[in-house]
PDB file of N, CA and C in Angstrom:
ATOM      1  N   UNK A   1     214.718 -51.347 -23.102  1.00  0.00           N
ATOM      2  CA  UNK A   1     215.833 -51.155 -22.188  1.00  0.00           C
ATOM      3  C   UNK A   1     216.078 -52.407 -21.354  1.00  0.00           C
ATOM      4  N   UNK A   2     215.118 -53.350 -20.857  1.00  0.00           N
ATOM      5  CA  UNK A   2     214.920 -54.453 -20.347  1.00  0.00           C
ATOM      6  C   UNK A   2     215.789 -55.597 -20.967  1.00  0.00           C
ATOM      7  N   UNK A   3     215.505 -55.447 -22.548  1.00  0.00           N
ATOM      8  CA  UNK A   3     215.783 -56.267 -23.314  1.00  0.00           C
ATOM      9  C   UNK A   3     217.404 -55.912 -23.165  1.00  0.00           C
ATOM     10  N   UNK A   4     217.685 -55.397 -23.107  1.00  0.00           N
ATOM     11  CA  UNK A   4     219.599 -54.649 -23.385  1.00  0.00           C
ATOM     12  C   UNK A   4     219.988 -55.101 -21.979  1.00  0.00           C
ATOM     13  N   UNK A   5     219.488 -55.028 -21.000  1.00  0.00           N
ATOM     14  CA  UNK A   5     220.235 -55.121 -19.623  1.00  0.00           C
ATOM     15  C   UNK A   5     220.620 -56.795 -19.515  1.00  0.00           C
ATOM     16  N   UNK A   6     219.459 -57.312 -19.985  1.00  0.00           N
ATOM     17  CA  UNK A   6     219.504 -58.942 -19.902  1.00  0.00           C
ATOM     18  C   UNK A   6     220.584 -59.743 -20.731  1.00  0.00           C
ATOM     19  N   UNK A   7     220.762 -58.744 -22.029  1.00  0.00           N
ATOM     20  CA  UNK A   7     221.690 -59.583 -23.387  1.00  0.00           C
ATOM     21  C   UNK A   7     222.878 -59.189 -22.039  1.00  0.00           C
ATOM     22  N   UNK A   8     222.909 -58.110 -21.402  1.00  0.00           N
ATOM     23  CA  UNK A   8     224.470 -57.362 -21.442  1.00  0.00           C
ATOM     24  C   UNK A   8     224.796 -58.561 -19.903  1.00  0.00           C
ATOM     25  N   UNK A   9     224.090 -58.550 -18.861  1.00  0.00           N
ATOM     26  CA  UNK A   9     223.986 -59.876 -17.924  1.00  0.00           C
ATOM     27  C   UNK A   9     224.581 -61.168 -18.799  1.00  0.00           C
ATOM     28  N   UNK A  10     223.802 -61.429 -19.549  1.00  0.00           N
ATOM     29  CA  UNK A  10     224.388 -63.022 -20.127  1.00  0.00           C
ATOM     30  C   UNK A  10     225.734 -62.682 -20.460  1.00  0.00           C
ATOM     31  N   UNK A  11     225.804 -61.268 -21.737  1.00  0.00           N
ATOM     32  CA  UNK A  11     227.510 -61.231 -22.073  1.00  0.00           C
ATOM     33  C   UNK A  11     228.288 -61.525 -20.552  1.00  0.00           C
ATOM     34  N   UNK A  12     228.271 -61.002 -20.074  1.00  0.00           N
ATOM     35  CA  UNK A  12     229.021 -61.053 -18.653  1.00  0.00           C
ATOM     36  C   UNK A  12     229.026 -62.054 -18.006  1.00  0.00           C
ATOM     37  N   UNK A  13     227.979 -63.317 -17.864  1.00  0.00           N
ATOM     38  CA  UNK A  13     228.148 -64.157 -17.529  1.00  0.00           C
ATOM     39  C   UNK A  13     228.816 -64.813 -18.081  1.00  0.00           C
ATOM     40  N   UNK A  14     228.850 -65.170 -19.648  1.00  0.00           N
ATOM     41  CA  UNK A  14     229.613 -65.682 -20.520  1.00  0.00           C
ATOM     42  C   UNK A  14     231.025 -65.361 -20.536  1.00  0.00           C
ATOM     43  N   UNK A  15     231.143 -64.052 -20.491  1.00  0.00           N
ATOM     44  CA  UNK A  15     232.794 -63.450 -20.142  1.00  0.00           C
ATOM     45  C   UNK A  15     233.183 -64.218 -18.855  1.00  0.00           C
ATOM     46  N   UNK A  16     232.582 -63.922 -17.623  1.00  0.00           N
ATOM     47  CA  UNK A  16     233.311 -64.539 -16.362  1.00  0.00           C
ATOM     48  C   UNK A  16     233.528 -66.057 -16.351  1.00  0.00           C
ATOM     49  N   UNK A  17     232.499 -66.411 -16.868  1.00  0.00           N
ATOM     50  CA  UNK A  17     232.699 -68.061 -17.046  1.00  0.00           C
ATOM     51  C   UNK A  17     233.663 -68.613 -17.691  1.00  0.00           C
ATOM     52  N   UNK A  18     233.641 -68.112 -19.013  1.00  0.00           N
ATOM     53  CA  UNK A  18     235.098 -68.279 -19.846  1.00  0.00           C
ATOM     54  C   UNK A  18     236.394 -68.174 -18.859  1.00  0.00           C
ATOM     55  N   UNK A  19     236.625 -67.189 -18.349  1.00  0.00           N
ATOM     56  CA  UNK A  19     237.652 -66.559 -17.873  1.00  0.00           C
ATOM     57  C   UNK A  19     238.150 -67.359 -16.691  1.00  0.00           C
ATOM     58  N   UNK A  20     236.837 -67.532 -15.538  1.00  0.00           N
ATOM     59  CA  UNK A  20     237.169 -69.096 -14.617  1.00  0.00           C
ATOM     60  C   UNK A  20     237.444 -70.466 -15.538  1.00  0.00           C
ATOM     61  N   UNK A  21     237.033 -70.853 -16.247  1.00  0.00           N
ATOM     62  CA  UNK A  21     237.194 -71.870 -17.089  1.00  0.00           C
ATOM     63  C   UNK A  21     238.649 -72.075 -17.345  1.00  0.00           C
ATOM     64  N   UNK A  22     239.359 -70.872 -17.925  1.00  0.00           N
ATOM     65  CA  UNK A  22     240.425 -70.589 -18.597  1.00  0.00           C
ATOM     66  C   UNK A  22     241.497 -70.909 -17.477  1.00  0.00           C
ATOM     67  N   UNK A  23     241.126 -69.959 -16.271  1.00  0.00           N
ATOM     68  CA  UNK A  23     241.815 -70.027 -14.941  1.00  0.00           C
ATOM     69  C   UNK A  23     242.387 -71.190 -14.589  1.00  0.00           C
ATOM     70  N   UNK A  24     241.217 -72.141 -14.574  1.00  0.00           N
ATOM     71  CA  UNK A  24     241.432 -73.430 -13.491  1.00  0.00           C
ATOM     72  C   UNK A  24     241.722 -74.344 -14.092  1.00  0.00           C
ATOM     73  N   UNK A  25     242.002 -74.776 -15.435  1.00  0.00           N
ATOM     74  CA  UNK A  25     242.581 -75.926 -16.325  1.00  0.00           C
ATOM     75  C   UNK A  25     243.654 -75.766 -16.997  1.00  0.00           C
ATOM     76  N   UNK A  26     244.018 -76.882 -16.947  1.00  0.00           N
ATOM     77  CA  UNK A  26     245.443 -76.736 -17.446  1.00  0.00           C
ATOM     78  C   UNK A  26     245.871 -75.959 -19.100  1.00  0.00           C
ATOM     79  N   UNK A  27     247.191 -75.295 -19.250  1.00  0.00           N
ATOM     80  CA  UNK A  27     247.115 -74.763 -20.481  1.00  0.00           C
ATOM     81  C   UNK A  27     246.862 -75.727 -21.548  1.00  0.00           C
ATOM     82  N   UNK A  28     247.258 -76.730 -21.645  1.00  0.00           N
ATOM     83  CA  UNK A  28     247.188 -77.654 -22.759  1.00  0.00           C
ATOM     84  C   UNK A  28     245.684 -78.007 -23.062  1.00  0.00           C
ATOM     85  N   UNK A  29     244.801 -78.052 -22.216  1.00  0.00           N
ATOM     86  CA  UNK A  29     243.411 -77.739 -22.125  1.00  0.00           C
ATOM     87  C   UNK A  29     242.532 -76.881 -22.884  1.00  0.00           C
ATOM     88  N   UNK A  30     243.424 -75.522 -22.657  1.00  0.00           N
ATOM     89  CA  UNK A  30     242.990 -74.267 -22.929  1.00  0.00           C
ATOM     90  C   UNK A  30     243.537 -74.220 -24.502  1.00  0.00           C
ATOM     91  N   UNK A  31     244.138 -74.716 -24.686  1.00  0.00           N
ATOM     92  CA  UNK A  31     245.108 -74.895 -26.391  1.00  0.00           C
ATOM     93  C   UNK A  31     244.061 -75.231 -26.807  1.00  0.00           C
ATOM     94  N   UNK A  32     244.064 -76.624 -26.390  1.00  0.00           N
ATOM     95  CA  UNK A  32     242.664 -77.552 -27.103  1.00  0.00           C
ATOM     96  C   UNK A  32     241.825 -77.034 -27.667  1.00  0.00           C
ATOM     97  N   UNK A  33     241.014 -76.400 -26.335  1.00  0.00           N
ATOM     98  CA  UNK A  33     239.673 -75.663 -26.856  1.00  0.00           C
ATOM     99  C   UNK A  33     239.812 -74.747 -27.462  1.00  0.00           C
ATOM    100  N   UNK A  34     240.725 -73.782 -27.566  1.00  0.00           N
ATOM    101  CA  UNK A  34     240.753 -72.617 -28.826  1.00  0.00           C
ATOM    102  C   UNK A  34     240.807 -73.309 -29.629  1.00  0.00           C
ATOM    103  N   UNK A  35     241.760 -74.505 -30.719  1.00  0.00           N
ATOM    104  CA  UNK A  35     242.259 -74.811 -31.872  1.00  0.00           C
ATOM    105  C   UNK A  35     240.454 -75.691 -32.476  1.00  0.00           C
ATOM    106  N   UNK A  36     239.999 -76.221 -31.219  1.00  0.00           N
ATOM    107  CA  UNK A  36     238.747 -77.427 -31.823  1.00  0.00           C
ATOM    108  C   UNK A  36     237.765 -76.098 -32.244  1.00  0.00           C
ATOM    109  N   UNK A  37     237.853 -75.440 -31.288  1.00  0.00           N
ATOM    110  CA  UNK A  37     236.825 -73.988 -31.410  1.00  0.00           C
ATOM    111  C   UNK A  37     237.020 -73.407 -32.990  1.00  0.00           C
ATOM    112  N   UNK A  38     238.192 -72.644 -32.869  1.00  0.00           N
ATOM    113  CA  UNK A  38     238.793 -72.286 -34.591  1.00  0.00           C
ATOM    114  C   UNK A  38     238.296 -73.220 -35.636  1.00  0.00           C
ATOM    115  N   UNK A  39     238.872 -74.471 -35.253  1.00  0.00           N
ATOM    116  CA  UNK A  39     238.682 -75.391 -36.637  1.00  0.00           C
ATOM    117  C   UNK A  39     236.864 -75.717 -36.908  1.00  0.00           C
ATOM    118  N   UNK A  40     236.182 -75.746 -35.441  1.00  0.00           N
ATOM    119  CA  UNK A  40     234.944 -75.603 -36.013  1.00  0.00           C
ATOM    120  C   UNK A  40     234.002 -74.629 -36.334  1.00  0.00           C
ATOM    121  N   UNK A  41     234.687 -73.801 -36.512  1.00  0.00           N
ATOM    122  CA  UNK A  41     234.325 -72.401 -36.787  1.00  0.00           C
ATOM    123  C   UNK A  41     234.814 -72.332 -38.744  1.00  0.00           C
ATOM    124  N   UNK A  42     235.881 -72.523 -38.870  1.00  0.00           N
ATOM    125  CA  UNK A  42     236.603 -72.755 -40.047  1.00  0.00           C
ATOM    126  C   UNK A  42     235.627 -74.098 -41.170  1.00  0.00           C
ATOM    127  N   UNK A  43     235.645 -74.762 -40.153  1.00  0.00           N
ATOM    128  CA  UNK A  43     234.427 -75.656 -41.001  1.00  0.00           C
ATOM    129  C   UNK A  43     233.326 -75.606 -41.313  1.00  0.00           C
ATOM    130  N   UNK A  44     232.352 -75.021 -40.430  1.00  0.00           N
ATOM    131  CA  UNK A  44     231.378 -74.411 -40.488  1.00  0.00           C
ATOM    132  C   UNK A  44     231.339 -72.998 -41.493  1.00  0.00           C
ATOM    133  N   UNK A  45     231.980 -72.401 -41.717  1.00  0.00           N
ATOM    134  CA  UNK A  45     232.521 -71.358 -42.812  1.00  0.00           C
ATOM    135  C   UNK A  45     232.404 -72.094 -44.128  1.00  0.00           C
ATOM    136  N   UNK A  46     233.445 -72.656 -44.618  1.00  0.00           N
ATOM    137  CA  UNK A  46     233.100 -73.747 -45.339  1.00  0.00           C
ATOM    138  C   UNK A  46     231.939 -74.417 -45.956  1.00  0.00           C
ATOM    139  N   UNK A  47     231.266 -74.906 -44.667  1.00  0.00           N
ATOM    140  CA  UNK A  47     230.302 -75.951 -45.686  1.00  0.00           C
ATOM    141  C   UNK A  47     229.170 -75.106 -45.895  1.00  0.00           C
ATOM    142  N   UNK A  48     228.910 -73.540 -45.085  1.00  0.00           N
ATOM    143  CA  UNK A  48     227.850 -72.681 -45.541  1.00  0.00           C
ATOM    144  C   UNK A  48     228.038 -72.309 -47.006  1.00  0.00           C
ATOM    145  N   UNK A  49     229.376 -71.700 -46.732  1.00  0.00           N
ATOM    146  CA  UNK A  49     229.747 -71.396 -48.805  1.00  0.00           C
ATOM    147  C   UNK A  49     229.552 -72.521 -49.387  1.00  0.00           C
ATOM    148  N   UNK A  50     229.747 -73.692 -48.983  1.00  0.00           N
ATOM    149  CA  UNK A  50     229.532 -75.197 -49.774  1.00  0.00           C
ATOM    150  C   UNK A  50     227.903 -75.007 -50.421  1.00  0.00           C
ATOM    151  N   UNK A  51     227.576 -74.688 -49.098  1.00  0.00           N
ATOM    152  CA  UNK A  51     225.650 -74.707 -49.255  1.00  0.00           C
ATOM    153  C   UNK A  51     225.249 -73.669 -50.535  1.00  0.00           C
ATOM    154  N   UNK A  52     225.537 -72.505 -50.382  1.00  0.00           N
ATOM    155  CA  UNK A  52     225.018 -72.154 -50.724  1.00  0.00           C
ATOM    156  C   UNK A  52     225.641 -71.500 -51.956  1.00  0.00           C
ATOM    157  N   UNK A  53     226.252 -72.059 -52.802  1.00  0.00           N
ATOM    158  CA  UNK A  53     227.335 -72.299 -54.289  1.00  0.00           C
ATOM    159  C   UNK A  53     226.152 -73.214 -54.535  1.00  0.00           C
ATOM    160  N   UNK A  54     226.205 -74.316 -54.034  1.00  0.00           N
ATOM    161  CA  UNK A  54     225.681 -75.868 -54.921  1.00  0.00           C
ATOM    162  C   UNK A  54     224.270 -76.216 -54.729  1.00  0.00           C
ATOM    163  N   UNK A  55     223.764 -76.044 -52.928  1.00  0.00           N
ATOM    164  CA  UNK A  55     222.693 -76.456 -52.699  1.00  0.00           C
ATOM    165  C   UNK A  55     221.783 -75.268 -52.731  1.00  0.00           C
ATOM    166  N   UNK A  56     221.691 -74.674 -52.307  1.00  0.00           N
ATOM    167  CA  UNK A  56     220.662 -73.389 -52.011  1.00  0.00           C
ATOM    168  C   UNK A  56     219.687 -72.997 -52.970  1.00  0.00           C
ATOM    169  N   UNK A  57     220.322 -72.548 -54.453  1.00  0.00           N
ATOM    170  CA  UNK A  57     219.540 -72.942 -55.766  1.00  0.00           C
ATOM    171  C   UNK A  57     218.738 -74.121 -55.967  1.00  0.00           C
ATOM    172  N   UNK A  58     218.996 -75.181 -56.215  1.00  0.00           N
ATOM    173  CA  UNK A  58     218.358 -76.154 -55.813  1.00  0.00           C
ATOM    174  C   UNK A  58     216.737 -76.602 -54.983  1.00  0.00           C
ATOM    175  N   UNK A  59     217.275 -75.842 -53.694  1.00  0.00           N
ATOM    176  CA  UNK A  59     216.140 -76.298 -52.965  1.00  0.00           C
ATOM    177  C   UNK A  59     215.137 -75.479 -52.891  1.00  0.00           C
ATOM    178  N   UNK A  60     216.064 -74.153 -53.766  1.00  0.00           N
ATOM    179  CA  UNK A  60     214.689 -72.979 -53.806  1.00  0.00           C
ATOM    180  C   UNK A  60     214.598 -73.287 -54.956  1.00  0.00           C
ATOM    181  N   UNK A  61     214.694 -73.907 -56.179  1.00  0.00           N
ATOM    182  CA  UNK A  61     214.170 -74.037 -56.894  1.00  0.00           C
ATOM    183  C   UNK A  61     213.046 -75.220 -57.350  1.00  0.00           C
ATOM    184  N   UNK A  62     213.178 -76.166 -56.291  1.00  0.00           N
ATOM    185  CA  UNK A  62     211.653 -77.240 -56.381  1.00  0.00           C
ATOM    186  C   UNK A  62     210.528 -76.892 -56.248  1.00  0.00           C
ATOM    187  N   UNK A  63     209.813 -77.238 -57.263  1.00  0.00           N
ATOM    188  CA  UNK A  63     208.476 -77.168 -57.020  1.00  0.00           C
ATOM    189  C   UNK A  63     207.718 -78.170 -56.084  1.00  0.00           C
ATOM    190  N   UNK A  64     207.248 -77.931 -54.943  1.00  0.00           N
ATOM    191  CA  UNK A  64     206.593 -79.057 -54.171  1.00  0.00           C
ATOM    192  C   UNK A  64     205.405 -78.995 -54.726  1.00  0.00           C
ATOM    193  N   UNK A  65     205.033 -80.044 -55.238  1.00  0.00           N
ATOM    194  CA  UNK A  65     203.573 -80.541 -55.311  1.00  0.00           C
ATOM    195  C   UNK A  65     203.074 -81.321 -54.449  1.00  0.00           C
TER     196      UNK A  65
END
């Protein structure tokens, strides 16, 4: 129960912070950081399927000696 009260504290801190963040800078600011946010989110999407199509086999398949 300890463990749940603490995640649900951080969510909330994280929510209010965002939300002042959002508040006090300019919109073009706030553009910014959604679109860099998205696109590195979108990329990161990406190069996991990249990984693990091409590389993943691979590295589980060496034998370390």
């Amino acid at each position: 129960m300890k463990k749940k009260l603490i995640i649900a504290a951080i969510v909330i801190a994280i929510i209010v912070g965002v939300m002042l963040y959002m508040h006090y800078t300019p919109f073009w600011v706030n553009l910014t950081t959604v679109v860099s946010f998205g696109v590195g989110v979108v990329a990161g999407w990406v190069a996991r399927v990249v990984y693990d199509k091409y590389f993943k086999e691979d590295v589980q398949n060496e034998n370390i000696d």
